[in-house]
C-alpha atoms as a PDB file:
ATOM      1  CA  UNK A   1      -7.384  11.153 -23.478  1.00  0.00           C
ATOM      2  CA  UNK A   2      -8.798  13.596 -21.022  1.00  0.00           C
ATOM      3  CA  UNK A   3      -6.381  15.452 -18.919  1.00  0.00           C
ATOM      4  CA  UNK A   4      -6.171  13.773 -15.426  1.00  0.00           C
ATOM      5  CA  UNK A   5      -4.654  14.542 -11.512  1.00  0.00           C
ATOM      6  CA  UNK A   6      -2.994  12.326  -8.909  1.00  0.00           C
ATOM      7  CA  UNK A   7      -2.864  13.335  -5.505  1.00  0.00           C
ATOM      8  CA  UNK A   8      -2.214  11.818  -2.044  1.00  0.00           C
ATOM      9  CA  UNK A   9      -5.590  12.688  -0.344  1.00  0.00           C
ATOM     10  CA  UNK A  10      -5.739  13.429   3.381  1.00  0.00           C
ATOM     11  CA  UNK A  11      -7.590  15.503   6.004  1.00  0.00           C
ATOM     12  CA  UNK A  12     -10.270  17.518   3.871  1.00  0.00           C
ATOM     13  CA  UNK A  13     -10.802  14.988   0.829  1.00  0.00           C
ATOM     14  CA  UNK A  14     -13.587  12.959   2.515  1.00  0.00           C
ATOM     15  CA  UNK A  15     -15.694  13.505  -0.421  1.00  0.00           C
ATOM     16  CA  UNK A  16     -13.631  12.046  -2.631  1.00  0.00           C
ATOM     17  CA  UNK A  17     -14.304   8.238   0.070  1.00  0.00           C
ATOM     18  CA  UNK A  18     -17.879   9.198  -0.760  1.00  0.00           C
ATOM     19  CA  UNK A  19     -17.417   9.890  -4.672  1.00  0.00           C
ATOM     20  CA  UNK A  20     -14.934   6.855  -4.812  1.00  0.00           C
ATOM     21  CA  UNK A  21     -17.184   4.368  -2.213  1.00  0.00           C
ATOM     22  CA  UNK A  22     -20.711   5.178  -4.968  1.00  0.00           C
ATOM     23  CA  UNK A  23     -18.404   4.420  -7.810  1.00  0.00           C
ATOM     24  CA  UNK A  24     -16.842   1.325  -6.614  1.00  0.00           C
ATOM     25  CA  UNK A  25     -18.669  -1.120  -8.716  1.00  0.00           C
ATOM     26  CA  UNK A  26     -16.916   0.568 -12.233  1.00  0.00           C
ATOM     27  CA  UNK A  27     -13.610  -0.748  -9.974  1.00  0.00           C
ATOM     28  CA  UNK A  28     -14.642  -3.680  -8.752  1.00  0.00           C
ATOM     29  CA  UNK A  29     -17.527  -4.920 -10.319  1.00  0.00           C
ATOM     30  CA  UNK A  30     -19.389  -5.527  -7.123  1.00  0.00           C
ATOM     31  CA  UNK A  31     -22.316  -3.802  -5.225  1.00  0.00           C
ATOM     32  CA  UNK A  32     -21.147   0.045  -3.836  1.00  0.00           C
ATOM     33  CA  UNK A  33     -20.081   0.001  -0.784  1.00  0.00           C
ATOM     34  CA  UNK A  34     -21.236   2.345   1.880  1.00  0.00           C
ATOM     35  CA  UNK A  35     -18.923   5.328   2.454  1.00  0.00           C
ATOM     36  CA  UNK A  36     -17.097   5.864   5.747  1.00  0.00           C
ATOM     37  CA  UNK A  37     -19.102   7.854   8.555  1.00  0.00           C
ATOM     38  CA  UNK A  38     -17.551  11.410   8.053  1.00  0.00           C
ATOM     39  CA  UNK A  39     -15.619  11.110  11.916  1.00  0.00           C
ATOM     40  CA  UNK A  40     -14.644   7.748  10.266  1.00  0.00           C
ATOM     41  CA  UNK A  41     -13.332   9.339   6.856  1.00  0.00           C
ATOM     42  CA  UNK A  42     -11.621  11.790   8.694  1.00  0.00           C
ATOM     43  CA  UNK A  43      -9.478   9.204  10.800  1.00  0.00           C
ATOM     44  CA  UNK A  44      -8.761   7.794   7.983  1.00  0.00           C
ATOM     45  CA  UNK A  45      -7.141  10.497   5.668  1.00  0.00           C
ATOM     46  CA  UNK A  46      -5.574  11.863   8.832  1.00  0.00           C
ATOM     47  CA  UNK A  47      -3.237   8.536   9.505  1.00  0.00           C
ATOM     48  CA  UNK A  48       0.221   9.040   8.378  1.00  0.00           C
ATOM     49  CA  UNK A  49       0.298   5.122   8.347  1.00  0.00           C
ATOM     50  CA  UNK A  50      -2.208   5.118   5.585  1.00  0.00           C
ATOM     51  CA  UNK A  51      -1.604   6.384   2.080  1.00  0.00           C
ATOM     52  CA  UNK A  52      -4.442   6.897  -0.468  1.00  0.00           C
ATOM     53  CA  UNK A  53      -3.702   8.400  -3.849  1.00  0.00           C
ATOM     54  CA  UNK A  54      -6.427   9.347  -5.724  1.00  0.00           C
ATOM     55  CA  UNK A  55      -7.120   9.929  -9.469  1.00  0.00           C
ATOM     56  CA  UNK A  56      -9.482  12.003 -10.702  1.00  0.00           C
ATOM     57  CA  UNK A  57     -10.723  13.356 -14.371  1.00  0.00           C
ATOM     58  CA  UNK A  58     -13.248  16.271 -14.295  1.00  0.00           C
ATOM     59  CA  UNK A  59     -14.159  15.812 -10.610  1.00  0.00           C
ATOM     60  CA  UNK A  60     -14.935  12.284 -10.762  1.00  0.00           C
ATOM     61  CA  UNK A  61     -12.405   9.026  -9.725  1.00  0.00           C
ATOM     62  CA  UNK A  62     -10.705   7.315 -12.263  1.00  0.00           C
ATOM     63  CA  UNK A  63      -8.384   5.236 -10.098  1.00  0.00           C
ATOM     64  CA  UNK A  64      -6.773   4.453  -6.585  1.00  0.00           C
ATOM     65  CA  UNK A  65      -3.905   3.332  -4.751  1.00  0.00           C
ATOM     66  CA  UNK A  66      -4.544   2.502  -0.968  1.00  0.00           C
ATOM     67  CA  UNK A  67      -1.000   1.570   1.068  1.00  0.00           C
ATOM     68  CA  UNK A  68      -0.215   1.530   4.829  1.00  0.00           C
ATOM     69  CA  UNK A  69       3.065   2.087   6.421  1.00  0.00           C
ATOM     70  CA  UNK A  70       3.927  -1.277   8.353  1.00  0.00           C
ATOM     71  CA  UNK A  71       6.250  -1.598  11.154  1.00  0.00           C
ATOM     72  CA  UNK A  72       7.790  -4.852  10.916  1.00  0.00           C
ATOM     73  CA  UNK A  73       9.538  -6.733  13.807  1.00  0.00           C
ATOM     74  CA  UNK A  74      13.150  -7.571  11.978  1.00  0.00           C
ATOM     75  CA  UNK A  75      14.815  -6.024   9.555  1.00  0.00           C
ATOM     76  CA  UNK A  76      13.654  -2.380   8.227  1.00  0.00           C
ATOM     77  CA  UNK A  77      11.719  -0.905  10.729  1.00  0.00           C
ATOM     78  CA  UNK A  78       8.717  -0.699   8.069  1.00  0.00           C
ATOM     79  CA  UNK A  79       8.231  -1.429   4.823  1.00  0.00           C
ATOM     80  CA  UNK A  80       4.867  -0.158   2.594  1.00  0.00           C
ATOM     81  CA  UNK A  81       2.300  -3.029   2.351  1.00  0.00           C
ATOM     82  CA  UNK A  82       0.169  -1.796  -0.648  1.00  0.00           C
ATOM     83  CA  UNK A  83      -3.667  -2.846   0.050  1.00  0.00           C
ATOM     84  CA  UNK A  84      -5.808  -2.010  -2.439  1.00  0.00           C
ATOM     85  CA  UNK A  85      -5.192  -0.504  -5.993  1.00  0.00           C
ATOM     86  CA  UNK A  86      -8.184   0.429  -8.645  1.00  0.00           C
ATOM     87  CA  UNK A  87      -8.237   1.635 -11.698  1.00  0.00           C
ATOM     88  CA  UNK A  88     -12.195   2.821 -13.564  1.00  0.00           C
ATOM     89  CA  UNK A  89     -11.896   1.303 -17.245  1.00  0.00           C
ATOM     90  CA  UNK A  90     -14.451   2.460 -18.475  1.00  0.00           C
ATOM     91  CA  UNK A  91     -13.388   6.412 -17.852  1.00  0.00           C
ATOM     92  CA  UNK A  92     -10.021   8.141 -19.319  1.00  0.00           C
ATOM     93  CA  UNK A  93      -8.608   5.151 -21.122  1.00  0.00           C
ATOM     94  CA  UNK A  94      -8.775   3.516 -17.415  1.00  0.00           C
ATOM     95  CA  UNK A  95      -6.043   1.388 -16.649  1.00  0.00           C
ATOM     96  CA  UNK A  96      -3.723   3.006 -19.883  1.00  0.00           C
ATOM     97  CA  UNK A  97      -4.407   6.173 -18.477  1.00  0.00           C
ATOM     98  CA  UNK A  98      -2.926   5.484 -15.650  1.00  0.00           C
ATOM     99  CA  UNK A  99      -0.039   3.471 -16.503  1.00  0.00           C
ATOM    100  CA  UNK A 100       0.972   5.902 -18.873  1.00  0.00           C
ATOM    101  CA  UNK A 101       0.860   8.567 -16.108  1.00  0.00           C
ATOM    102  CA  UNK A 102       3.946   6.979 -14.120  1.00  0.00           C
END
């Protein structure tokens, strides 16, 4: 298995939006999507409310986990509400890759 990172993207990783929106159909299976307008991308990675980690073997994504930090109106005061989560089989043993990572 190739040697892989996980990171917490923010401010300064738009490009890996654009890298991950043109390679969203290895996650999904469905058409790419278009990436984020760079003011837009920005925004995003720049919310402490949202959390995107970001996997990545020899520059190109092999998974994702997209969370946002909710504030709730009883109990805790927030709670994380995990949104999206992706994982590329078809690079770096894929999903075994990264379950083995954690």
């Amino acid at each position: 298995m190739p040697p892989f990172t996980v990171r917490r993207l923010g401010p300064g990783d738009e490009h890996a939006l654009v890298l991950l929106a043109h390679e969203e159909t290895d996650f999904t299976g469905e058409e790419a999507s278009p990436p984020l307008a760079p003011a837009d991308a920005h925004a995003y990675l720049s919310d402490p409310a949202v959390w995107h980690w970001h996997a990545e073997a020899d520059g190109q994504p092999i998974g994702f986990l997209m969370a946002y930090v909710h504030r709730q109106r009883h109990g805790e005061a927030r709670h994380v509400l995990f949104d999206e989560i992706g994982a590329a089989c078809a690079r770096a043993g894929g999903v075994r890759a990264w379950d083995a990572h954690w």
